[in-house]
C-alpha atoms as a PDB file:
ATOM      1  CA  UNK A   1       5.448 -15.044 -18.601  1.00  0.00           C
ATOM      2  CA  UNK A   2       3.627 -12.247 -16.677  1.00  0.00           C
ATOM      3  CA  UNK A   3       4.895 -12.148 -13.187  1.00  0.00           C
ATOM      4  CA  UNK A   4       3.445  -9.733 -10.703  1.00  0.00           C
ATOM      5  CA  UNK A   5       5.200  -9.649  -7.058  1.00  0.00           C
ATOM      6  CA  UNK A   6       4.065  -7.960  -4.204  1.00  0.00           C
ATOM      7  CA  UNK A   7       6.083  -7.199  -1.361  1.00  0.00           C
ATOM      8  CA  UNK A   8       6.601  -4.693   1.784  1.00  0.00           C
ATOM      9  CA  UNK A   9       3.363  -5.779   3.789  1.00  0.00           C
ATOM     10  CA  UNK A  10       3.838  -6.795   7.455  1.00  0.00           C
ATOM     11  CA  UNK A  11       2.642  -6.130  11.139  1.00  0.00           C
ATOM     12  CA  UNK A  12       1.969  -2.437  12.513  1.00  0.00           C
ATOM     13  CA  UNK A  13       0.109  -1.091  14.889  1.00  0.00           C
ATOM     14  CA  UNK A  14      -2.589   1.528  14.461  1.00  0.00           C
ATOM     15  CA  UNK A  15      -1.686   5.381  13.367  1.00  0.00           C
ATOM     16  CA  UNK A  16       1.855   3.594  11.396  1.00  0.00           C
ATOM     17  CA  UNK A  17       2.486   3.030   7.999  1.00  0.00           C
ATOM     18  CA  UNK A  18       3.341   0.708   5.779  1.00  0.00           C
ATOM     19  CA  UNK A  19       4.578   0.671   1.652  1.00  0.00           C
ATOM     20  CA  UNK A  20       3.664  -2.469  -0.332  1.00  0.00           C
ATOM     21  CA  UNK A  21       5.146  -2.475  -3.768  1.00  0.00           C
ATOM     22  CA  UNK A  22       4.105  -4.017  -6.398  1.00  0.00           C
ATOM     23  CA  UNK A  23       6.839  -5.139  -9.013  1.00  0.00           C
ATOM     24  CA  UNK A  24       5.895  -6.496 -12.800  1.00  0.00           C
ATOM     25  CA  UNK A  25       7.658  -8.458 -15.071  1.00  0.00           C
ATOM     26  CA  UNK A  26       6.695  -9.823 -18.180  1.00  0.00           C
ATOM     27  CA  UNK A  27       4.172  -6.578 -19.386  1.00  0.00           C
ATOM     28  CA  UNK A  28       4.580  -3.635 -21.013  1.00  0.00           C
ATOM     29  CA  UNK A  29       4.550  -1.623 -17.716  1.00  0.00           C
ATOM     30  CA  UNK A  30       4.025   1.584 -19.091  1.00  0.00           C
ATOM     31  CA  UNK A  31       0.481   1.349 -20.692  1.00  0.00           C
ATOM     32  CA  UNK A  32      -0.911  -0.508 -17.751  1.00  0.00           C
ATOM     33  CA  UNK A  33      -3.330   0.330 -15.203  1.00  0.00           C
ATOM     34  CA  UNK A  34      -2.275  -0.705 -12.037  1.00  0.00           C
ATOM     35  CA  UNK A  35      -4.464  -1.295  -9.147  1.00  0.00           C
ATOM     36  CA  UNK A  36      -4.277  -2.288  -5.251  1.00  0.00           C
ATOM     37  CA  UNK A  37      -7.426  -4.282  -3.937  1.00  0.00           C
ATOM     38  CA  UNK A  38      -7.646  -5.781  -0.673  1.00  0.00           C
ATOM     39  CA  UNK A  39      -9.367  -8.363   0.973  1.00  0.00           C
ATOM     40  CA  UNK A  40     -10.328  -9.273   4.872  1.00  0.00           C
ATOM     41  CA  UNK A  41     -11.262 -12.208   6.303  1.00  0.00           C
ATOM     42  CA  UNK A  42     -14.743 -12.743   5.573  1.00  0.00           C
ATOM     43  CA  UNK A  43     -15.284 -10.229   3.643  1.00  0.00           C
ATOM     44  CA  UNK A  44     -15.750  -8.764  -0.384  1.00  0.00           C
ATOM     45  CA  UNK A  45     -12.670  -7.941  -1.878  1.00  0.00           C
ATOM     46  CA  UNK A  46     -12.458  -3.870  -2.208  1.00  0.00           C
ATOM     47  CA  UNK A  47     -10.961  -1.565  -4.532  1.00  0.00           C
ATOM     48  CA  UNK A  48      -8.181   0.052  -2.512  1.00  0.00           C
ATOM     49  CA  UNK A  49      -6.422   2.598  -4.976  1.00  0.00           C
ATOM     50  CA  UNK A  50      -5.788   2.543  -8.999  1.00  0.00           C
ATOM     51  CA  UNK A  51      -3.413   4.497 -10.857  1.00  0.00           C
ATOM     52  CA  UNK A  52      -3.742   4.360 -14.691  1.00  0.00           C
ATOM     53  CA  UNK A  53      -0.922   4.644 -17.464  1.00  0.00           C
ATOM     54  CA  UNK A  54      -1.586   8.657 -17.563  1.00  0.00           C
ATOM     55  CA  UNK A  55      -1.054   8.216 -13.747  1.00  0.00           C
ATOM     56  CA  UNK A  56      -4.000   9.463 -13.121  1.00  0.00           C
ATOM     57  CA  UNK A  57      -5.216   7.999  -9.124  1.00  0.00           C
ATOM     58  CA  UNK A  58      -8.164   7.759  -7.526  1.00  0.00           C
ATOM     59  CA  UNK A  59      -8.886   5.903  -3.994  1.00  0.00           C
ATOM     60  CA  UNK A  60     -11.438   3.901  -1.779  1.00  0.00           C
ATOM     61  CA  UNK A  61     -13.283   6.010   0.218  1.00  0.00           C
ATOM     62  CA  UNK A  62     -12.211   4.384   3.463  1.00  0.00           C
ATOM     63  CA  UNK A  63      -8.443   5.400   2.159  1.00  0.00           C
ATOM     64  CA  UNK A  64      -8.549   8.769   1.075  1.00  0.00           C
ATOM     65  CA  UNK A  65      -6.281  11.384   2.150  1.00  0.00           C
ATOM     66  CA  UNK A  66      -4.398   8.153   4.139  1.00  0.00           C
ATOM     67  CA  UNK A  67      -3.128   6.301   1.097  1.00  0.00           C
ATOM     68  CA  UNK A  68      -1.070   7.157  -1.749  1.00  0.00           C
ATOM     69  CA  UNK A  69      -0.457   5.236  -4.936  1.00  0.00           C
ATOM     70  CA  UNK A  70       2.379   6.071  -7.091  1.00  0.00           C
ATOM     71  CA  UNK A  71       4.407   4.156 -10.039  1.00  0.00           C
ATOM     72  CA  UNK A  72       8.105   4.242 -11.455  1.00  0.00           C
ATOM     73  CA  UNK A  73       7.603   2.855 -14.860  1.00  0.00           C
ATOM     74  CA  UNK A  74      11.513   2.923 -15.102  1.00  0.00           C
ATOM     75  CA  UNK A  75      11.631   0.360 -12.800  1.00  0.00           C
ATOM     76  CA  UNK A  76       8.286  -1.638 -13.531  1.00  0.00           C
ATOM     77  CA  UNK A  77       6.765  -1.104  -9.803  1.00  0.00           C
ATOM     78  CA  UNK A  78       3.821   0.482  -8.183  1.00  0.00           C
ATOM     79  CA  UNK A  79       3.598   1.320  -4.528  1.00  0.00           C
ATOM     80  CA  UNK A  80       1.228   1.966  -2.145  1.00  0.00           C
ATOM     81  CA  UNK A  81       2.087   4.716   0.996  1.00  0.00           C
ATOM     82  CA  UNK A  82      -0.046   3.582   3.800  1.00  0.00           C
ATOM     83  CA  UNK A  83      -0.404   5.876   6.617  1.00  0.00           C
ATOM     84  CA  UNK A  84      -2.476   6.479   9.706  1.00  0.00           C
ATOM     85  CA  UNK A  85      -3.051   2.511   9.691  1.00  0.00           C
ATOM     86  CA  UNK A  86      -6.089   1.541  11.452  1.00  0.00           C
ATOM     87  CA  UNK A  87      -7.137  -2.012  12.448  1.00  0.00           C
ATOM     88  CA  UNK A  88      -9.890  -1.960   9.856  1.00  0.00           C
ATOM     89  CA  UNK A  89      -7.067  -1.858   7.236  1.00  0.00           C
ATOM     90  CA  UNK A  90      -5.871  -5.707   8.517  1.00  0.00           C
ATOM     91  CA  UNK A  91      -6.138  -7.811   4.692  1.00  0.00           C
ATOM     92  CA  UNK A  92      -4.423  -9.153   2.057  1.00  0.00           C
ATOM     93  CA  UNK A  93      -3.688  -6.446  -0.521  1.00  0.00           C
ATOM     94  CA  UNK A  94      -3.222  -7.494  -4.013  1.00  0.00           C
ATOM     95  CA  UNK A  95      -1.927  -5.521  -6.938  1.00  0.00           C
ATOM     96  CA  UNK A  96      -3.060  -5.614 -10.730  1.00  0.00           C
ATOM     97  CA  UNK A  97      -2.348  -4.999 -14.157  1.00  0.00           C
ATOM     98  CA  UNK A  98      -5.013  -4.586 -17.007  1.00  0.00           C
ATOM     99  CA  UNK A  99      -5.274  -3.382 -20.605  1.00  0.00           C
ATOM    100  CA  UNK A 100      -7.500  -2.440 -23.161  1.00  0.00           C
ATOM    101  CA  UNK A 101      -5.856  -3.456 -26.426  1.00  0.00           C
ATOM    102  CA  UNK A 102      -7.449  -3.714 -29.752  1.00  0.00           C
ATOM    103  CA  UNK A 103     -10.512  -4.417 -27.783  1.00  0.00           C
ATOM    104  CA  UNK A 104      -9.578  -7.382 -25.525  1.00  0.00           C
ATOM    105  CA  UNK A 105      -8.866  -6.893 -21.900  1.00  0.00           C
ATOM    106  CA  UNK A 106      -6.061  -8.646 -20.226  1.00  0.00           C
ATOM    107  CA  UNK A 107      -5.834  -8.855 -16.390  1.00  0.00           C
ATOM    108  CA  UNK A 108      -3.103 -10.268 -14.459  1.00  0.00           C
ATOM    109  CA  UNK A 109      -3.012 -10.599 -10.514  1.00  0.00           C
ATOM    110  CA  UNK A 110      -0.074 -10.636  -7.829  1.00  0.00           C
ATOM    111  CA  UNK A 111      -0.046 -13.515  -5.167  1.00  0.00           C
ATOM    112  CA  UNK A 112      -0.661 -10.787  -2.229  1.00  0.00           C
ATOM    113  CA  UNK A 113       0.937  -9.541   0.889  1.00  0.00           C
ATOM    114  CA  UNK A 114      -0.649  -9.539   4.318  1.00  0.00           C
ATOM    115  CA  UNK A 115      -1.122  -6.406   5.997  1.00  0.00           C
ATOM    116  CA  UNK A 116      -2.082  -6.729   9.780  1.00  0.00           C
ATOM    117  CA  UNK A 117      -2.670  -3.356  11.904  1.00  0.00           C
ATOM    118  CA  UNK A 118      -2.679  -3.938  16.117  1.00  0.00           C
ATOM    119  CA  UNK A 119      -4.854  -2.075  17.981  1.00  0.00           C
END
């Protein structure tokens, strides 16, 4: 069974930081592309950061150069280094795993962790 947690979100005020990890069980880690999305009240879910199985990264533009994505395949988890927080940043923050195999795309979703920056 494919279990994605996500953990480490919480309350901050604005200019902190925060690190959300994302751990994985059930998948082959390795060869997965992981992603962090996030979504505010009331609004579309966005893209937040994505690191793929090369561990290549690339970012939302409302998080770059503030936000760092980085995995530890050893250890099956994917984090997310939040810094200079802002109140726009308040949302649930999701991670993901997806693959390309054989020509079928599998896609599994964490439960979330809320992030809430103060003002």
């Amino acid at each position: 069974q494919v279990q994605l947690v996500e953990s480490g979100g919480g309350l901050v005020q604005a200019g902190g930081s925060l690190r959300p990890c994302c751990s994985a069980a059930g998948i082959i880690f390795s060869i997965n592309d992981i992603c962090w999305y996030r979504q505010a009240a009331g609004k579309q879910r966005e893209l937040v950061a994505v690191i793929s199985s090369g561990g290549g990264t690339n970012y939302g533009d409302s998080v770059k150069g503030r936000f760092t994505i980085s995995r530890d395949n050893a250890k099956n988890t994917v984090s997310l280094q939040m810094n200079s927080l802002k109140p726009e940043d308040t949302a649930d923050y999701y991670c993901t795993a997806s693959l390309v195999l054989l020509g079928r795309r599998s896609e599994y979703w964490g439960q979330g962790t809320q992030v809430t920056v103060s003002s």
